[in-house]
Protein backbone atom coordinates (compact mmCIF):
# COMPACT_ATOMS: atom_id res chain seq x y z
CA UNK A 1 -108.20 -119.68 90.34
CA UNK A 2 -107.91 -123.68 89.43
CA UNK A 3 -104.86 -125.23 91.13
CA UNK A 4 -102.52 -126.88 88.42
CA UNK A 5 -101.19 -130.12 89.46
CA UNK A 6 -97.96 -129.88 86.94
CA UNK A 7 -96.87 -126.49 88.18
CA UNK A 8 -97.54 -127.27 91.81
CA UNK A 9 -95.21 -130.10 91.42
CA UNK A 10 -92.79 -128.53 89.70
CA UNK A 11 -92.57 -125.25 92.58
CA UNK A 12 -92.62 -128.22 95.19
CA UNK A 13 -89.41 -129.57 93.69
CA UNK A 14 -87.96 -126.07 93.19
CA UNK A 15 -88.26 -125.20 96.97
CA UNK A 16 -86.48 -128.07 97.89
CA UNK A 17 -83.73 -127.17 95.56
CA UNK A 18 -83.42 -123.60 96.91
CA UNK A 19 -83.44 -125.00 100.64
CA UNK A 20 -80.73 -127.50 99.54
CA UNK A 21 -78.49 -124.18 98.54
CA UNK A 22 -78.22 -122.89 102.24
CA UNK A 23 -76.09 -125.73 103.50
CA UNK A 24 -74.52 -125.91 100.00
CA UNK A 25 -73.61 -122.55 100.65
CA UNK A 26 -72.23 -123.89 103.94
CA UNK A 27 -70.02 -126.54 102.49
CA UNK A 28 -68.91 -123.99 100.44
CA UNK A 29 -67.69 -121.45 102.97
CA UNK A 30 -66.77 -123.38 105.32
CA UNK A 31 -64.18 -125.86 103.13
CA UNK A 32 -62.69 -122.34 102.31
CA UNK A 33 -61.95 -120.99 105.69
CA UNK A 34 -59.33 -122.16 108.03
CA UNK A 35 -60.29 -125.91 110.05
CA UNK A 36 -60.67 -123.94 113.62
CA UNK A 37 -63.61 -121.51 112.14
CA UNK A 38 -65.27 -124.28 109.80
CA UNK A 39 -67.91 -124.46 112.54
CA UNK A 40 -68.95 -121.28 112.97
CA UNK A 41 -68.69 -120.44 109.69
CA UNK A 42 -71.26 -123.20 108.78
CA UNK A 43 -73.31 -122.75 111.72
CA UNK A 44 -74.18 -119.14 110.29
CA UNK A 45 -75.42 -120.53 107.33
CA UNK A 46 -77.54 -122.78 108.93
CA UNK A 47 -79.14 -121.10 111.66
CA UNK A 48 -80.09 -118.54 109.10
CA UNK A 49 -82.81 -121.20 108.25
CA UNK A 50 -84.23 -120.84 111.67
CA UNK A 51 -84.33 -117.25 112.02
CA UNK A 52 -85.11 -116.02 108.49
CA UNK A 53 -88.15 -119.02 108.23
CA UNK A 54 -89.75 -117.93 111.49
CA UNK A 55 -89.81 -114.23 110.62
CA UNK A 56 -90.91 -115.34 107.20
CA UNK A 57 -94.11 -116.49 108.62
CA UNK A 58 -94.70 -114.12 111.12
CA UNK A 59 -94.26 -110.86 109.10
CA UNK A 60 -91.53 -110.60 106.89
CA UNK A 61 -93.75 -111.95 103.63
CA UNK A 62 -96.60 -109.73 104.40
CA UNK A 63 -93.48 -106.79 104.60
CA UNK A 64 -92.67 -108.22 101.12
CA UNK A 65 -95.53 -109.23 99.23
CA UNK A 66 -98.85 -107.31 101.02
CA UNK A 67 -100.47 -104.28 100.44
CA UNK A 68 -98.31 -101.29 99.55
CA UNK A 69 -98.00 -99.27 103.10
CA UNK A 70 -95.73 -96.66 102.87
CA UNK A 71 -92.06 -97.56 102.86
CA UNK A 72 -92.89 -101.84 103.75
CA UNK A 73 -96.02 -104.24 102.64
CA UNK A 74 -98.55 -104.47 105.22
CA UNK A 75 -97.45 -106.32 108.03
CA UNK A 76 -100.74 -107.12 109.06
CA UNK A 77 -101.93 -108.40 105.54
CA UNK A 78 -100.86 -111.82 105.75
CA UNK A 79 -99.34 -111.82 109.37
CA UNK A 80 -99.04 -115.14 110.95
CA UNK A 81 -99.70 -116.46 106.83
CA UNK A 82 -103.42 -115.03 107.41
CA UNK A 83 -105.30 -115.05 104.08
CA UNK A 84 -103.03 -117.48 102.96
CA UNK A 85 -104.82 -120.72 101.46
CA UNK A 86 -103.64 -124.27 100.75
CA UNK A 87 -106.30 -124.43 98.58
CA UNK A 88 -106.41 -121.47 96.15
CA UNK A 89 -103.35 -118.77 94.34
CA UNK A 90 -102.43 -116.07 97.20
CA UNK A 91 -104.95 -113.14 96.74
CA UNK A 92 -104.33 -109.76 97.29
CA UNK A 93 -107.34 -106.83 97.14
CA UNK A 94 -109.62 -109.48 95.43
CA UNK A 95 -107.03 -110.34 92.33
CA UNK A 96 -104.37 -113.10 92.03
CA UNK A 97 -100.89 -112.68 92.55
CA UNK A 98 -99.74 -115.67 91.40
CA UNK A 99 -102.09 -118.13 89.55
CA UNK A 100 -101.57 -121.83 88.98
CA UNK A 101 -99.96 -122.48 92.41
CA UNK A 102 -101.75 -122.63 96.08
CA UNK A 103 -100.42 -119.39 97.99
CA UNK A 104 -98.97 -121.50 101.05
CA UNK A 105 -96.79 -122.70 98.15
CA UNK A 106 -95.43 -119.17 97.03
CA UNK A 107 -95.17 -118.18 100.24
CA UNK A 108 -92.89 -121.65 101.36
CA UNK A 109 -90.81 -120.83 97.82
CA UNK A 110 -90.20 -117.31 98.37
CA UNK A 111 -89.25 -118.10 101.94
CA UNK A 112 -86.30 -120.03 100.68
CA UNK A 113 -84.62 -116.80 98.93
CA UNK A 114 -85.04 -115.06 102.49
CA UNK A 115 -82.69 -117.58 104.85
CA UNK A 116 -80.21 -117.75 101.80
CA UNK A 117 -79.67 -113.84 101.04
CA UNK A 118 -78.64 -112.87 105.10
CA UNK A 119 -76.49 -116.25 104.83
CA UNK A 120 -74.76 -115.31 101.47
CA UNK A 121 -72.66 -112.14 103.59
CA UNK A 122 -71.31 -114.24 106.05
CA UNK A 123 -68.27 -115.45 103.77
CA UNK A 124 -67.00 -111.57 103.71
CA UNK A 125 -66.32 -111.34 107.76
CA UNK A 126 -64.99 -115.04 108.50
CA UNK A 127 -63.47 -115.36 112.21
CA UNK A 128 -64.75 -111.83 113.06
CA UNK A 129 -68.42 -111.92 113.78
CA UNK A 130 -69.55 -113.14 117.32
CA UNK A 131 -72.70 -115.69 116.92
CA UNK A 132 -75.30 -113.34 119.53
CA UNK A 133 -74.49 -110.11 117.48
CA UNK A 134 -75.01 -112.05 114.34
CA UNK A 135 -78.30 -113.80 115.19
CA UNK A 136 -79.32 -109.93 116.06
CA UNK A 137 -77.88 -108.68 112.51
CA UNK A 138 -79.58 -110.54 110.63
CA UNK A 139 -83.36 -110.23 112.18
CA UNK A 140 -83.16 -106.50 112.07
CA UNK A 141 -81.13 -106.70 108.19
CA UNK A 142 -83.92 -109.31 106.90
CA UNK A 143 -86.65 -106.20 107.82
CA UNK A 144 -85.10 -102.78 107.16
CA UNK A 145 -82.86 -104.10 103.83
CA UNK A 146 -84.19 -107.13 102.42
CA UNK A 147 -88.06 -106.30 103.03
CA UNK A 148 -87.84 -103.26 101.14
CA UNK A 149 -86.25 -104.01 98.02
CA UNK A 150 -88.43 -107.27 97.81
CA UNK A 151 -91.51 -105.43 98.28
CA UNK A 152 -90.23 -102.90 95.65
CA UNK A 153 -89.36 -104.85 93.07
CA UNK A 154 -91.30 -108.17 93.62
CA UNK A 155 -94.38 -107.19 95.39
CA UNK A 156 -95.71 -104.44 93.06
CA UNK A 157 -93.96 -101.74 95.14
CA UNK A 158 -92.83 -98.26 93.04
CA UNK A 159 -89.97 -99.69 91.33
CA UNK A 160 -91.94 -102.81 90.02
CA UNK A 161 -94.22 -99.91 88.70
CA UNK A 162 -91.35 -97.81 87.37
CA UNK A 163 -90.31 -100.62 85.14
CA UNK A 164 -87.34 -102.23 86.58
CA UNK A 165 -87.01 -106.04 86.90
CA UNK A 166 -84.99 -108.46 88.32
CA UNK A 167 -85.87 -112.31 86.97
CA UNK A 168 -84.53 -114.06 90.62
CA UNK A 169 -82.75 -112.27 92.70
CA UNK A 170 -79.60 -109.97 90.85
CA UNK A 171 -81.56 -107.14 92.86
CA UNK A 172 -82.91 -108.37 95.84
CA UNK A 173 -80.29 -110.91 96.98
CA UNK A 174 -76.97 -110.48 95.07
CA UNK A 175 -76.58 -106.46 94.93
CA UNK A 176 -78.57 -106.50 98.98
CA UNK A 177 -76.17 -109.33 100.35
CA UNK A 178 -72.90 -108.46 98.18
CA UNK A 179 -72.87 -104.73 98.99
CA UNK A 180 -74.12 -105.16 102.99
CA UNK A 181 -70.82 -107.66 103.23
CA UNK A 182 -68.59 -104.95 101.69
CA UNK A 183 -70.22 -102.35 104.23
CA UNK A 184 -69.93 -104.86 107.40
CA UNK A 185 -65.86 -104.69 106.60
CA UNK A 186 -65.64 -101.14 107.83
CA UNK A 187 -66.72 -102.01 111.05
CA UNK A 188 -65.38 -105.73 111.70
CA UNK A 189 -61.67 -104.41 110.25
CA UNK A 190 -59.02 -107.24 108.97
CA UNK A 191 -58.34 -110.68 110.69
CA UNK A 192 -54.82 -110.76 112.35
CA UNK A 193 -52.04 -110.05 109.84
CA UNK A 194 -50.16 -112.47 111.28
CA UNK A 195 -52.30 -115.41 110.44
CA UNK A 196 -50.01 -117.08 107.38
CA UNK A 197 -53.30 -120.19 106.72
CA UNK A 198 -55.75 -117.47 106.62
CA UNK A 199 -56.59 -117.71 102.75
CA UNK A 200 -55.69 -121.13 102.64
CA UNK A 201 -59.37 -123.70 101.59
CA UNK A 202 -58.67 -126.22 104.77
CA UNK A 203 -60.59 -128.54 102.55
CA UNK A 204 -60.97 -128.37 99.38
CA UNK A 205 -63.47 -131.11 98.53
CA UNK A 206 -65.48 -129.17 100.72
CA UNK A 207 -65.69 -126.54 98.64
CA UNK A 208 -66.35 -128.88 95.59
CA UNK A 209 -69.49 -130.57 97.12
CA UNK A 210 -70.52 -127.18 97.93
CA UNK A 211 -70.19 -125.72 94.68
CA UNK A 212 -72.24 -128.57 93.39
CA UNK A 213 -75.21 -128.18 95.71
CA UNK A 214 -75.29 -124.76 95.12
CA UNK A 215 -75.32 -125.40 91.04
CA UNK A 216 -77.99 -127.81 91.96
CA UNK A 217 -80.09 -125.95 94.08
CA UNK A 218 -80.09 -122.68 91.39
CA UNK A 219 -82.21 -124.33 88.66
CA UNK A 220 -84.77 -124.23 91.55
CA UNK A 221 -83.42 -120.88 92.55
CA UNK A 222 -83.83 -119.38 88.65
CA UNK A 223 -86.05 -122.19 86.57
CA UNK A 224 -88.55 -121.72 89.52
CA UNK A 225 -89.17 -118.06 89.50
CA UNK A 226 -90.68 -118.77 86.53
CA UNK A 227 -93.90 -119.79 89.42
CA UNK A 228 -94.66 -122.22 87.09
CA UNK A 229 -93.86 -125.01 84.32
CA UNK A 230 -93.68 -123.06 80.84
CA UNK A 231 -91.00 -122.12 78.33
CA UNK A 232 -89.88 -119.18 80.80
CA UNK A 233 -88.73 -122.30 83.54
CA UNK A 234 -86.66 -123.68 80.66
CA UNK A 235 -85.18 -121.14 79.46
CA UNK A 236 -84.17 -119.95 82.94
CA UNK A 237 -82.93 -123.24 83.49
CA UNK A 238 -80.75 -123.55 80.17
CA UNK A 239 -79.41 -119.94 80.62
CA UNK A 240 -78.32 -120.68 84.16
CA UNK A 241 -75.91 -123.63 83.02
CA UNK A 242 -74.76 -122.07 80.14
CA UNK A 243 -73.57 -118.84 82.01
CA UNK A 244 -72.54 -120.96 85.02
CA UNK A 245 -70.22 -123.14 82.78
CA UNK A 246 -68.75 -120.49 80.86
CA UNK A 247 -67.44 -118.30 84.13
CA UNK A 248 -66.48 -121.79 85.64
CA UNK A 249 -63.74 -122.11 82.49
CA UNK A 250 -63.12 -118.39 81.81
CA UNK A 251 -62.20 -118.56 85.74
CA UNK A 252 -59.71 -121.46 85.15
CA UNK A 253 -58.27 -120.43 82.29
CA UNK A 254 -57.43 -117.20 83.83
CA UNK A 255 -55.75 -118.78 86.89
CA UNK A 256 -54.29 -121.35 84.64
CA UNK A 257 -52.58 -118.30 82.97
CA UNK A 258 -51.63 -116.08 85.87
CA UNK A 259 -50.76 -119.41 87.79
CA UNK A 260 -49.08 -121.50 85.94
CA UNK A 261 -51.56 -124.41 86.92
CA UNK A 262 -55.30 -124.70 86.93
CA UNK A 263 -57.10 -124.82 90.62
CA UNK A 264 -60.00 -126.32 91.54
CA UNK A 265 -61.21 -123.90 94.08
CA UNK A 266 -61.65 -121.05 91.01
CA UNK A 267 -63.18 -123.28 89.05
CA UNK A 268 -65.88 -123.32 91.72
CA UNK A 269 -65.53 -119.53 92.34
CA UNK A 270 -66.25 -119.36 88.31
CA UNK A 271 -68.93 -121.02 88.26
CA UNK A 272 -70.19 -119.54 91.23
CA UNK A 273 -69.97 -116.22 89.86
CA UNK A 274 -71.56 -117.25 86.24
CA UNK A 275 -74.04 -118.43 88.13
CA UNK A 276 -74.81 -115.36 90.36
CA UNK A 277 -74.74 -113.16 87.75
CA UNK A 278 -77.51 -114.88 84.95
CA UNK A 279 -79.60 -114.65 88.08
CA UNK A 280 -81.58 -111.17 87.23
CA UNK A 281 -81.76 -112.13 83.35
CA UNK A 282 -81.96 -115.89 83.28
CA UNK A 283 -85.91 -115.77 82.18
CA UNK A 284 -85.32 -113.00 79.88
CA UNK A 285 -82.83 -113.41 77.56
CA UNK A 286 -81.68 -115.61 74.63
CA UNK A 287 -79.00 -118.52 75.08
CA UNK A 288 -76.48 -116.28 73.73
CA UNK A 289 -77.25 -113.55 76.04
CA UNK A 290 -76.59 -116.22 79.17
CA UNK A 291 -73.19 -116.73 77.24
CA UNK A 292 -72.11 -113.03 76.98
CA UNK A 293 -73.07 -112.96 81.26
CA UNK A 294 -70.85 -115.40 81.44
CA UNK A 295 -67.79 -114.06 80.03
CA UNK A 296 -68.29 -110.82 81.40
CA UNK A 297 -69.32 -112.68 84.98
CA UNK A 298 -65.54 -114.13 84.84
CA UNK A 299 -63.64 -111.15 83.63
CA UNK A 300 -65.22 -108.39 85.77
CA UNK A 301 -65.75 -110.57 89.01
CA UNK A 302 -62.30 -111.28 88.47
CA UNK A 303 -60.68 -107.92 88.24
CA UNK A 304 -62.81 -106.98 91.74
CA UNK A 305 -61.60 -109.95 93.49
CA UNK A 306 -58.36 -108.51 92.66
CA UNK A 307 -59.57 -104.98 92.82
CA UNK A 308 -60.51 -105.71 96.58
CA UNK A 309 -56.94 -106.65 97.87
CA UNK A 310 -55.35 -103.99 95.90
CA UNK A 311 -57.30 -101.56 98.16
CA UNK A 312 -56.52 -103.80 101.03
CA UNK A 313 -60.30 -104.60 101.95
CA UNK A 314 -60.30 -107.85 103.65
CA UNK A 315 -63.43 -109.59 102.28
CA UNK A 316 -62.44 -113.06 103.27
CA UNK A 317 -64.49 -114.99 100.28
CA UNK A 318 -65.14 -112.10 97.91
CA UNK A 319 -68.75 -111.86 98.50
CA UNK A 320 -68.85 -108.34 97.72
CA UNK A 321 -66.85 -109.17 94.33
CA UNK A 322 -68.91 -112.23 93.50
CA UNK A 323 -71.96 -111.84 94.35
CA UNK A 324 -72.31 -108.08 94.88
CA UNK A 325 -71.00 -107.23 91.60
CA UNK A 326 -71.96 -110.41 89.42
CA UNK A 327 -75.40 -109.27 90.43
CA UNK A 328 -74.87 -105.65 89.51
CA UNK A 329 -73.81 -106.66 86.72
CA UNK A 330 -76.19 -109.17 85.19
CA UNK A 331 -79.14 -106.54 86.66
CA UNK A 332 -77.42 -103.70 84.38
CA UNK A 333 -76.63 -105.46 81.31
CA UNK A 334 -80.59 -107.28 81.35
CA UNK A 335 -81.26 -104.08 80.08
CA UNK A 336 -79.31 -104.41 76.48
CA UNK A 337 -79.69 -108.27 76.65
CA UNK A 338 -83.56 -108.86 76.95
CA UNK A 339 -85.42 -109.74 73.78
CA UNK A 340 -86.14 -106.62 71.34
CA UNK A 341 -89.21 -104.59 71.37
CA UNK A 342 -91.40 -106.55 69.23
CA UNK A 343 -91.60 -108.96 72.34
CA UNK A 344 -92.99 -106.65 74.15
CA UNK A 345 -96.79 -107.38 73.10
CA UNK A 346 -97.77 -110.70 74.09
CA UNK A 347 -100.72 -110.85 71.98
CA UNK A 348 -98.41 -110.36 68.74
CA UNK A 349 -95.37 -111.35 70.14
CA UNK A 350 -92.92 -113.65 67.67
CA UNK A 351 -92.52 -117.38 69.11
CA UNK A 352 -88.66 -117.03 69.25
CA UNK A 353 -89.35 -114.43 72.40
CA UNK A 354 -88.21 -115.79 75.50
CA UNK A 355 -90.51 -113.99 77.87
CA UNK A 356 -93.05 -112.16 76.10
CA UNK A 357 -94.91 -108.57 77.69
CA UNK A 358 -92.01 -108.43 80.19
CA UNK A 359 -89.15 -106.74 79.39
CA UNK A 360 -87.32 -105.21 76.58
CA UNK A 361 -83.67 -104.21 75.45
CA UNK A 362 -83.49 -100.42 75.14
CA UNK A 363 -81.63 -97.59 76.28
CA UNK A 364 -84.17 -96.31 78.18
CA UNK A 365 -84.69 -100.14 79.77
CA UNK A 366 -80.62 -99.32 80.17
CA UNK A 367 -80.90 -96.48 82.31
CA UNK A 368 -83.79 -98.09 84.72
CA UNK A 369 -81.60 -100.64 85.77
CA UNK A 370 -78.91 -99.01 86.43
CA UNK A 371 -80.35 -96.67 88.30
CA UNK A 372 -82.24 -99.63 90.53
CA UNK A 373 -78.62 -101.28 91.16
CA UNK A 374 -76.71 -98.12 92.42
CA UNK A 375 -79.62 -96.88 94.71
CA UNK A 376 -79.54 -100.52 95.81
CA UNK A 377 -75.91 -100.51 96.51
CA UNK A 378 -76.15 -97.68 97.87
CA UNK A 379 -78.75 -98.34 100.27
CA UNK A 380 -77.74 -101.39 101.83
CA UNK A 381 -73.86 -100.22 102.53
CA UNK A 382 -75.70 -97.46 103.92
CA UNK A 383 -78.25 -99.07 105.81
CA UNK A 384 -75.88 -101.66 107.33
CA UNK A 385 -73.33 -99.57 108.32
CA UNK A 386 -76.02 -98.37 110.68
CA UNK A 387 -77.33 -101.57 111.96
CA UNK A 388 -73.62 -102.62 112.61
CA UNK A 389 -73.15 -99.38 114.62
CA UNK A 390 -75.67 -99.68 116.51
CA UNK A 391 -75.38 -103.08 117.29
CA UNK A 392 -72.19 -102.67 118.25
CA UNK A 393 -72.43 -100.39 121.27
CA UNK A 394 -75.04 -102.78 122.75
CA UNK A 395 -73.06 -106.19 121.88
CA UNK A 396 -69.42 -106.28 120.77
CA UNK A 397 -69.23 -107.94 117.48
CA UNK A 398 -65.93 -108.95 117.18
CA UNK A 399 -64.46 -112.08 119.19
CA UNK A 400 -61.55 -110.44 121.57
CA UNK A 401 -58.23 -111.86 120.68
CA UNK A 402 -58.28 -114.83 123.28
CA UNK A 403 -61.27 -116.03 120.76
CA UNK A 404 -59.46 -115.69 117.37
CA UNK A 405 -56.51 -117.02 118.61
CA UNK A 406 -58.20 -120.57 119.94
CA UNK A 407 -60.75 -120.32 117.24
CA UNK A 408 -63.80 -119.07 117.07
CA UNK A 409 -65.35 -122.77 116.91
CA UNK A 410 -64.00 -124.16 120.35
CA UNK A 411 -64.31 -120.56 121.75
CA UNK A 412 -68.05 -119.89 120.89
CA UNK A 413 -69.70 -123.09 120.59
CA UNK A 414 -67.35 -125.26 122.19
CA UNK A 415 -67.05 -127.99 119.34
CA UNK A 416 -64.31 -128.57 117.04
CA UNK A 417 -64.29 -130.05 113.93
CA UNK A 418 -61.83 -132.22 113.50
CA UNK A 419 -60.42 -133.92 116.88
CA UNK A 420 -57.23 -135.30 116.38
CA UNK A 421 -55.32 -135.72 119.86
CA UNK A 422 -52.35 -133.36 118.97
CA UNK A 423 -54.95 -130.34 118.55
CA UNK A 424 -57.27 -131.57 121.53
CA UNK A 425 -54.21 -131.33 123.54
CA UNK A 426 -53.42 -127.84 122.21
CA UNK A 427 -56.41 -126.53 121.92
CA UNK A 428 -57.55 -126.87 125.66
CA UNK A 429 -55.73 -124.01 126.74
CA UNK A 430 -56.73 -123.67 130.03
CA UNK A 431 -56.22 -127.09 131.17
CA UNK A 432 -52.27 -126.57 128.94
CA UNK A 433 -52.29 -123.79 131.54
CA UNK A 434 -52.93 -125.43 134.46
CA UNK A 435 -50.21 -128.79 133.99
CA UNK A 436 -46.66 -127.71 135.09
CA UNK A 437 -44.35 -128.71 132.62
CA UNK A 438 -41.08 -130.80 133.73
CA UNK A 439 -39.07 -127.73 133.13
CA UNK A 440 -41.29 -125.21 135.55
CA UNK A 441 -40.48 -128.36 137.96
CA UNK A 442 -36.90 -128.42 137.57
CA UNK A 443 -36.79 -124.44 137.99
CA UNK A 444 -38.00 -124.88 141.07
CA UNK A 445 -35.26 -127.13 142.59
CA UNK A 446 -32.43 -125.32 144.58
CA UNK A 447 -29.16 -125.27 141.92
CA UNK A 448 -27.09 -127.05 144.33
CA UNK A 449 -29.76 -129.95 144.82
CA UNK A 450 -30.90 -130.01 140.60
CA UNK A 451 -29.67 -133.33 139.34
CA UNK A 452 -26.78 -133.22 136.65
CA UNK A 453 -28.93 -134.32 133.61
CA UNK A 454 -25.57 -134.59 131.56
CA UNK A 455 -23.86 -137.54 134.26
CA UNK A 456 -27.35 -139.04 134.44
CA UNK A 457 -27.11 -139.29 130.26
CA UNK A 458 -23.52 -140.65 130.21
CA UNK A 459 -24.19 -143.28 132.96
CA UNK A 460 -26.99 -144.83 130.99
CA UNK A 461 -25.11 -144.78 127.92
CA UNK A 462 -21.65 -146.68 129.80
CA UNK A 463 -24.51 -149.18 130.99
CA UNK A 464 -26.18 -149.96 128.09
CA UNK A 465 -22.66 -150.26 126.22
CA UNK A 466 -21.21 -152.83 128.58
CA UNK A 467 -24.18 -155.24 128.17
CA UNK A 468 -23.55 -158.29 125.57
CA UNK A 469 -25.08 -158.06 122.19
CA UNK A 470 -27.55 -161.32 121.40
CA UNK A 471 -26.12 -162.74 118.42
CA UNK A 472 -27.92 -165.66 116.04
């Protein structure tokens, strides 16, 4: 139960990093979508760090990480972040969860993987989700989707037992998040067809800086679910930029072949993808194991992205194929990739083994996580579908046309982001609306008293003809 200052340190570091990957992810998004949703695209990202935090310390961790009840944790375990100390490792039934590191500390860390996961789906329905509805969303999705498969998986619940893991997230965020955004399409429907910018990055640097705060922010995000500083933390760390760097050129050089020219913005999506999909492996498995996610990160990520328009789903930033299936994926293939089965004792364990007692590559291994990421999938199309439904007969989710077609950022927060004057003065519709132009004034006038615009013209003209040039 002693307190070590190195590790503390280290998780203090990592939380910041993972916080910094929310408004990454909103720089991100937002330089991808068109310059009249930037807002609100951002703005869902953000305020997911509001909502998610508050129910984080109210109930959601004790959902997560308390006593097994049923179906959730015990809410009432660490409700309110009772029985969590500042002082000591979080305790649960009089035995350590996590040693090394105060509780308040796991608790603040862990937090950071809630507000991102709900935040993560919000690229799939760009311009179609109205902010109230969406503030509701994702309260009751953070509970009924996200609580369960954390508890399960990282808080000792039946499929922890079972076997199945799932290093930082793969399960719990990528599959949860990638696979709710494919579900939330069958409700929301396609943008309007005739929208010719739609798919067009309004700012591309955007999506750059985003890219690298996100890259940033997941050494935090996979060195730090490590909970603590050992060889596990580094090799999380090193796996996660050699898969992320991989997909990032795999992904160029396929565009650069399909293309003719090689793009920034899927060099980001690359990396992105890499990235995501080392997630549920990046403490288990060898360097060349993070290399082989990466290739296959690029390829298969790829072929869904495409995959997805061929079927005409309109998943505006290919959550679903980045994310959903990069962590599928990764979450699968941990099972042929972990270290072999003399790693599995930690007492005998060879030095060369990665993360010793944990996991280890088998068929059997195989089979458990595969299972684990189709029920997931499964569950939280499923499960969302519902939530959407229901939500939707008390609070229309989409914006009504009027909305879309000024944008949803003047329309539901009343801000714009970039003010020039020719798109203040067109996109103030009701004030457009309200001056008569000189044309609606000259309609008015009787035909026999309308001035004769084409004598008026040739006057001026004889005028300005008969007056003496200046010469010098």
């Amino acid at each position: 139960m002693v307190i070590d200052a190195a590790s503390t340190t280290y998780m203090l570091l990592c939380t910041a990093l993972v916080q910094l990957m929310t408004p990454g992810l909103a720089f991100f998004y937002g330089g991808l979508v068109s310059d009249t949703g930037v807002l609100t695209m951002m703005m869902q990202s953000f305020v997911s760090m509001g909502v998610a935090s508050i129910l984080w310390y109210a109930f959601v961790f004790s959902l997560c990480f308390g006593e097994t009840l049923g179906f959730f944790g015990n809410a009432g375990t660490y409700v309110a972040m009772t029985n969590v100390n500042v002082n000591e490792p979080l305790m649960l039934n009089g035995e350590i969860v996590v040693d090394g590191i105060p509780g308040l500390l796991f608790v603040a860390y862990q937090g950071m993987f809630a507000v991102i996961t709900p935040a993560l789906m919000t690229g799939a329905f760009q311009d179609r989700f109205r902010f109230k509805p969406y503030l509701i969303f994702i309260t009751i999705w953070l509970i009924v989707v996200y609580a369960p498969w954390c508890h399960w998986i990282w808080g000792g619940g039946w499929l922890a037992k079972w076997g199945v893991f799932d290093f930082a997230g793969g399960i719990v965020v990528h599959i949860t998040a990638g696979f709710s955004a494919l579900a939330s399409l069958l409700v929301v429907g396609k943008r309007p067809s005739d929208d010719e910018s739609r798919d067009v990055p309004h700012n591309v640097p955007f999506v750059a800086l985003g890219t690298a705060l996100l890259w940033f922010g997941w050494f935090g995000f996979n060195g730090g679910s490590a909970l603590g500083t050992n060889g596990v933390a580094v090799a999380a760390a090193v796996n996660s930029e050699i898969a992320g760097s991989v997909g990032l050129f795999l992904w160029l050089v396929i565009d650069w072949l399909r293309h003719g020219r090689p793009g920034l913005v899927g060099l980001c999506v690359g990396a992105i993808a890499g990235l995501a999909t080392v997630t549920p492996a990046a403490g288990f498995i060898q360097p060349w194991g993070a290399f082989v996610l990466g290739i296959v990160a690029s390829l298969l990520c790829y072929c869904c992205c495409e995959l997805r328009k061929k079927l005409g789903l309109d998943d505006a930033l290919d959550v679903w194929g980045v994310h959903g299936m990069g962590g599928f994926i990764g979450s699968v293939l941990l099972g042929v990739l972990a270290d072999p089965e003399e790693c599995g004792d930690k007492a005998t364990a060879p030095t060369f083994c990665v993360n010793p007692g944990t996991i280890t590559r088998s068929g059997e291994q195989l089979g458990k996580q595969l299972a684990a990421s189709v029920l997931c999938a499964v569950y939280s199309f499923v499960v969302t579908i519902v939530i959407l439904k229901l939500i939707n007969l008390v609070v229309p989710i989409k914006p009504d046309s009027e909305q879309v077609r000024s944008g949803l950022d003047l329309a539901e927060h009343g801000e714009m982001a970039y003010h020039s004057p020719l798109r203040a003065y067109g996109a103030d519709k009701a004030s457009q609306a309200e001056k008569p132009s000189v044309t609606s004034k000259l309609e008015e006038i009787p035909s026999a008293d309308k001035p004769n615009l084409d004598e008026i013209l040739e006057d001026k003209v004889n005028k300005i003809s008969e007056t003496p040039s200046l010469s010098i």
